[in-house]
Protein backbone atom coordinates (compact mmCIF):
# COMPACT_ATOMS: atom_id res chain seq x y z
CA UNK A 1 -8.75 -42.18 -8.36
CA UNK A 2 -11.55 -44.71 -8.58
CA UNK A 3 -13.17 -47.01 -6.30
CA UNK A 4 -14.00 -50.69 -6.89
CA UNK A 5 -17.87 -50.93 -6.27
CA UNK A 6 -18.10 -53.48 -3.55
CA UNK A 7 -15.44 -52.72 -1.03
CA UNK A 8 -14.21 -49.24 -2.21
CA UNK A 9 -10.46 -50.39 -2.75
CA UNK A 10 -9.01 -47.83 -4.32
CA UNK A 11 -7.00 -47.65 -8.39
CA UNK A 12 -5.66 -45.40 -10.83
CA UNK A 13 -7.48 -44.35 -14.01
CA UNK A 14 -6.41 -42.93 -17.17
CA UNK A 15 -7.29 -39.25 -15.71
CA UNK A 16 -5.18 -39.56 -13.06
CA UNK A 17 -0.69 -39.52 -13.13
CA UNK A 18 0.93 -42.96 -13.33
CA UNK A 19 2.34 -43.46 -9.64
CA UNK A 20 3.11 -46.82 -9.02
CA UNK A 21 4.22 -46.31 -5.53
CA UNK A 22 1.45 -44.95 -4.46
CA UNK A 23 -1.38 -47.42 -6.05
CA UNK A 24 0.37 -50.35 -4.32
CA UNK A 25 0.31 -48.23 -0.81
CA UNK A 26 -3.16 -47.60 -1.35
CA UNK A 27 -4.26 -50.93 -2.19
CA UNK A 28 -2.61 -52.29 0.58
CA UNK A 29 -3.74 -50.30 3.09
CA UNK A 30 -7.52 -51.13 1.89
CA UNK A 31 -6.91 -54.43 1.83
CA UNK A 32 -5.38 -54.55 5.13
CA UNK A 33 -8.13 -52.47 6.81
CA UNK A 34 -11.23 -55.26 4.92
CA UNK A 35 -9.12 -57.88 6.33
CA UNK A 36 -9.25 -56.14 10.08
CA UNK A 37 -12.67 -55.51 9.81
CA UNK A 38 -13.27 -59.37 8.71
CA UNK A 39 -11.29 -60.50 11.66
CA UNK A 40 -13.29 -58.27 13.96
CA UNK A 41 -16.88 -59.25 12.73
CA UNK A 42 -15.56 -62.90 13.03
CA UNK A 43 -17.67 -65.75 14.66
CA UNK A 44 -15.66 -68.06 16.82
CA UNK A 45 -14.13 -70.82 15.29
CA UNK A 46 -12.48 -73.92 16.65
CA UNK A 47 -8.62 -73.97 16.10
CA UNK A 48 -7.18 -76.03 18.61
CA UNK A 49 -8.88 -79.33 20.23
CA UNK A 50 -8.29 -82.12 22.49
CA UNK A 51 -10.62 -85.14 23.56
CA UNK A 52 -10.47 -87.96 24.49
CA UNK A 53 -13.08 -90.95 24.99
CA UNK A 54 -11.51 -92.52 28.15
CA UNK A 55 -12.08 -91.70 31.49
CA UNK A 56 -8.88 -90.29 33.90
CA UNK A 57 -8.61 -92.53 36.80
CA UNK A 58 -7.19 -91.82 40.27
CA UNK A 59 -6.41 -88.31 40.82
CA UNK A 60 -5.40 -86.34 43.66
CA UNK A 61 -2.68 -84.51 43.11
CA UNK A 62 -3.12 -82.04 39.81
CA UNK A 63 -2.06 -83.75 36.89
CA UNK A 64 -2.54 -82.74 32.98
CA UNK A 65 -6.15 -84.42 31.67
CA UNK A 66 -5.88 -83.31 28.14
CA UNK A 67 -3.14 -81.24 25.60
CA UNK A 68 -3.54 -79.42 22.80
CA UNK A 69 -0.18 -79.33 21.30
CA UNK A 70 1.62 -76.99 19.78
CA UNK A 71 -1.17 -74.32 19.31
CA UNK A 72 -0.10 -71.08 18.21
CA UNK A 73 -1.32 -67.85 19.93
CA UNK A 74 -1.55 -65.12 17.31
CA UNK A 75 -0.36 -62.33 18.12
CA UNK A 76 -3.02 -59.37 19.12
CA UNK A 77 -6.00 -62.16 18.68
CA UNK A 78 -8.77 -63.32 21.85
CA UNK A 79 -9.03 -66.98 22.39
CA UNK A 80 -11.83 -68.64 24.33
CA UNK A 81 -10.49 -71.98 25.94
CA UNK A 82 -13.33 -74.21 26.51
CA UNK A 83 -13.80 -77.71 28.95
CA UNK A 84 -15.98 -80.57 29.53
CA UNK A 85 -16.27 -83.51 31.78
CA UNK A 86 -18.08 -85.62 33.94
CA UNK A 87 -16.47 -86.35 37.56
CA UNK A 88 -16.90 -88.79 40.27
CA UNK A 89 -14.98 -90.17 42.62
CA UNK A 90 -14.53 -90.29 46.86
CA UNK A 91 -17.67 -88.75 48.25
CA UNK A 92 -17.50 -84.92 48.54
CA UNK A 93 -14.29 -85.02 46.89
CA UNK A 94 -13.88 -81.89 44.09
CA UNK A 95 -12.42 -81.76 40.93
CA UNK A 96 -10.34 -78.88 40.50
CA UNK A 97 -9.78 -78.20 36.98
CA UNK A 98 -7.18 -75.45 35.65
CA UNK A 99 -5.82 -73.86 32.22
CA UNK A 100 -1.61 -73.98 32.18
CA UNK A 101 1.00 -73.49 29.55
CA UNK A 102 3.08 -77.00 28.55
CA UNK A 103 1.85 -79.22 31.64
CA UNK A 104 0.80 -79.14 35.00
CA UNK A 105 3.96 -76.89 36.89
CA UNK A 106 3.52 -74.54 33.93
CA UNK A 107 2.15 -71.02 34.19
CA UNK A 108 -1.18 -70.78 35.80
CA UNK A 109 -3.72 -69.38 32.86
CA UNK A 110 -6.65 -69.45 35.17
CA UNK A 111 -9.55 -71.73 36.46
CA UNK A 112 -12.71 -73.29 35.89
CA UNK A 113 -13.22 -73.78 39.59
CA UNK A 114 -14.14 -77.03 41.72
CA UNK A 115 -17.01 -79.41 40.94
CA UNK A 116 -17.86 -81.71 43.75
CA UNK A 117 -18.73 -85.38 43.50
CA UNK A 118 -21.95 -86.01 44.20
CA UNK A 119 -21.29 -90.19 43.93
CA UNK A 120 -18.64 -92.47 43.59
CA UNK A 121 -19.27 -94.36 40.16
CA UNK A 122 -19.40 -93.27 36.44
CA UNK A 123 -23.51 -92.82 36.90
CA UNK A 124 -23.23 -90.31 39.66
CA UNK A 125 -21.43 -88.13 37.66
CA UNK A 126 -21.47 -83.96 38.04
CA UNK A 127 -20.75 -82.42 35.01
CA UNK A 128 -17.77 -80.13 34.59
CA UNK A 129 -17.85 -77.35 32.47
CA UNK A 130 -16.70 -73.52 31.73
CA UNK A 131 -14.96 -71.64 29.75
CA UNK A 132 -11.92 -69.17 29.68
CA UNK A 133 -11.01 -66.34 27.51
CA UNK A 134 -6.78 -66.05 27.03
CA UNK A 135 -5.29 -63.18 25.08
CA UNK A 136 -2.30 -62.79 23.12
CA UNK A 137 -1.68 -59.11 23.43
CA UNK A 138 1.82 -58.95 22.87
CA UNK A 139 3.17 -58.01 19.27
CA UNK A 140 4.61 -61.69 18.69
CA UNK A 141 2.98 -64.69 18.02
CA UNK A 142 2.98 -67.55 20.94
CA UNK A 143 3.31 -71.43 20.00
CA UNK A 144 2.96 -74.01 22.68
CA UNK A 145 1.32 -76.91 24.66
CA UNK A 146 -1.59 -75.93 26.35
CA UNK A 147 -2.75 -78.18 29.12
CA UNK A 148 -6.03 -78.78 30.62
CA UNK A 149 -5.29 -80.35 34.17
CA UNK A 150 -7.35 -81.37 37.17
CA UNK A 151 -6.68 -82.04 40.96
CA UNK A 152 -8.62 -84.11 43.56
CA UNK A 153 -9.25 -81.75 46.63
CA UNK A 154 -9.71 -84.16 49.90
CA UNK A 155 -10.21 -87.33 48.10
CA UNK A 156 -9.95 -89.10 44.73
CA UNK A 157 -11.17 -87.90 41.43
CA UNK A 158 -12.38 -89.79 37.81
CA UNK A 159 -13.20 -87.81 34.83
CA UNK A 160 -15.44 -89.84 33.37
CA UNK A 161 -15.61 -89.99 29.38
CA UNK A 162 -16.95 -92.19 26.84
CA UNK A 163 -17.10 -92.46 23.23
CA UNK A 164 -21.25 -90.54 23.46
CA UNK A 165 -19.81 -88.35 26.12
CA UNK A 166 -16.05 -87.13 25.15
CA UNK A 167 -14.21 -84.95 27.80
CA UNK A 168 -12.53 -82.14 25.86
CA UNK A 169 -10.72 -79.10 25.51
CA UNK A 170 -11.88 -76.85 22.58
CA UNK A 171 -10.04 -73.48 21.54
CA UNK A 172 -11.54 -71.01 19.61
CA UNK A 173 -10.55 -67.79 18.17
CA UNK A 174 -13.14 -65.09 19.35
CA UNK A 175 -11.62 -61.44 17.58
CA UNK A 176 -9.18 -59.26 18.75
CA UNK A 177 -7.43 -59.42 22.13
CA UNK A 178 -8.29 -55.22 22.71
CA UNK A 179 -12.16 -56.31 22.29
CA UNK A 180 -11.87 -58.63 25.25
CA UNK A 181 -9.14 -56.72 27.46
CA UNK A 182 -10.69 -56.98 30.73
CA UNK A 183 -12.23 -59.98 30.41
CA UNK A 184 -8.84 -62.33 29.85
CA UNK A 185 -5.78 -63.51 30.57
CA UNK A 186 -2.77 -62.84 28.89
CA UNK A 187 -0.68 -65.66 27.92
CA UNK A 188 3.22 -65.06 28.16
């Protein structure tokens, strides 16, 4: 049996028994292993985004800032879910910004944590930011909405945004979901 040069995937050659069955087995199963090794050496790419340029006005109670619709969790993949903002609002008040499936009563994929206000208008801003790593470890793929809320603790809350300073949520696949196991969260 020979070997192609570059990535050893294996044929037949006149010395060795026609066996059709075989060659495509073989083949595939160096393909397949090239593509898992690709996959693994991967560098994270964007694949799901939302942003917007206007600022969220008036929160208190949690409510969805931004949804990436209809993203699709592959199935045995890492994702890294990714926020920005700026915040301001009632003195002291803090942001409390959170990762759910659909909308904001949806299941609870974790949190970026609380950024207080430090001032009440747009140029007293704190910046929000963080990141969260999700994982798709069961054998099926997952497609839905995946919302990016945010809740006013003990006051009011803006998340300020403009079209030099977009709040956003970016999601990127990072490699495979066993590579970041106890790092994540699994999304059901």
């Amino acid at each position: 049996m020979g070997t192609t040069p570059i990535y050893e995937l294996r044929y037949q050659t006149l010395d060795d028994s026609p066996d059709g069955p075989d060659l495509g087995e073989n083949l595939a199963l160096d393909v397949e292993t090239e593509l898992a090794r690709i996959d693994a050496a991967m560098v994270p790419r964007p694949i799901g985004k939302a942003f917007s340029a206007t600022a969220q006005t008036g929160v208190t109670a949690e409510a969805v800032s931004l949804t990436v619709a209809s993203f699709t969790f592959r199935a045995g993949r890492a994702y890294r879910a990714s926020m920005r903002g700026a915040v301001y609002g009632t003195a002291a008040a803090q942001a409390h910004f959170r990762i759910r499936k659909t909308n904001a009563s949806g299941a609870d994929w974790g949190e970026y944590g609380r950024v207080r206000c430090e001032g009440t208008s747009q140029g007293t801003s704190a910046m929000a930011n963080g990141s969260l790593i999700l994982l798709r470890t069961a054998g099926t793929d997952l497609t839905t909405d995946v919302a990016l809320t945010v809740a006013g603790g003990s006051g009011t809350v803006n998340v300020f945004a403009a079209a030099s300073s977009p709040r956003y949520l970016l999601i990127e696949d990072i490699g495979t979901a066993t590579a970041y196991a106890d790092l994540g969260v699994a999304v059901t």
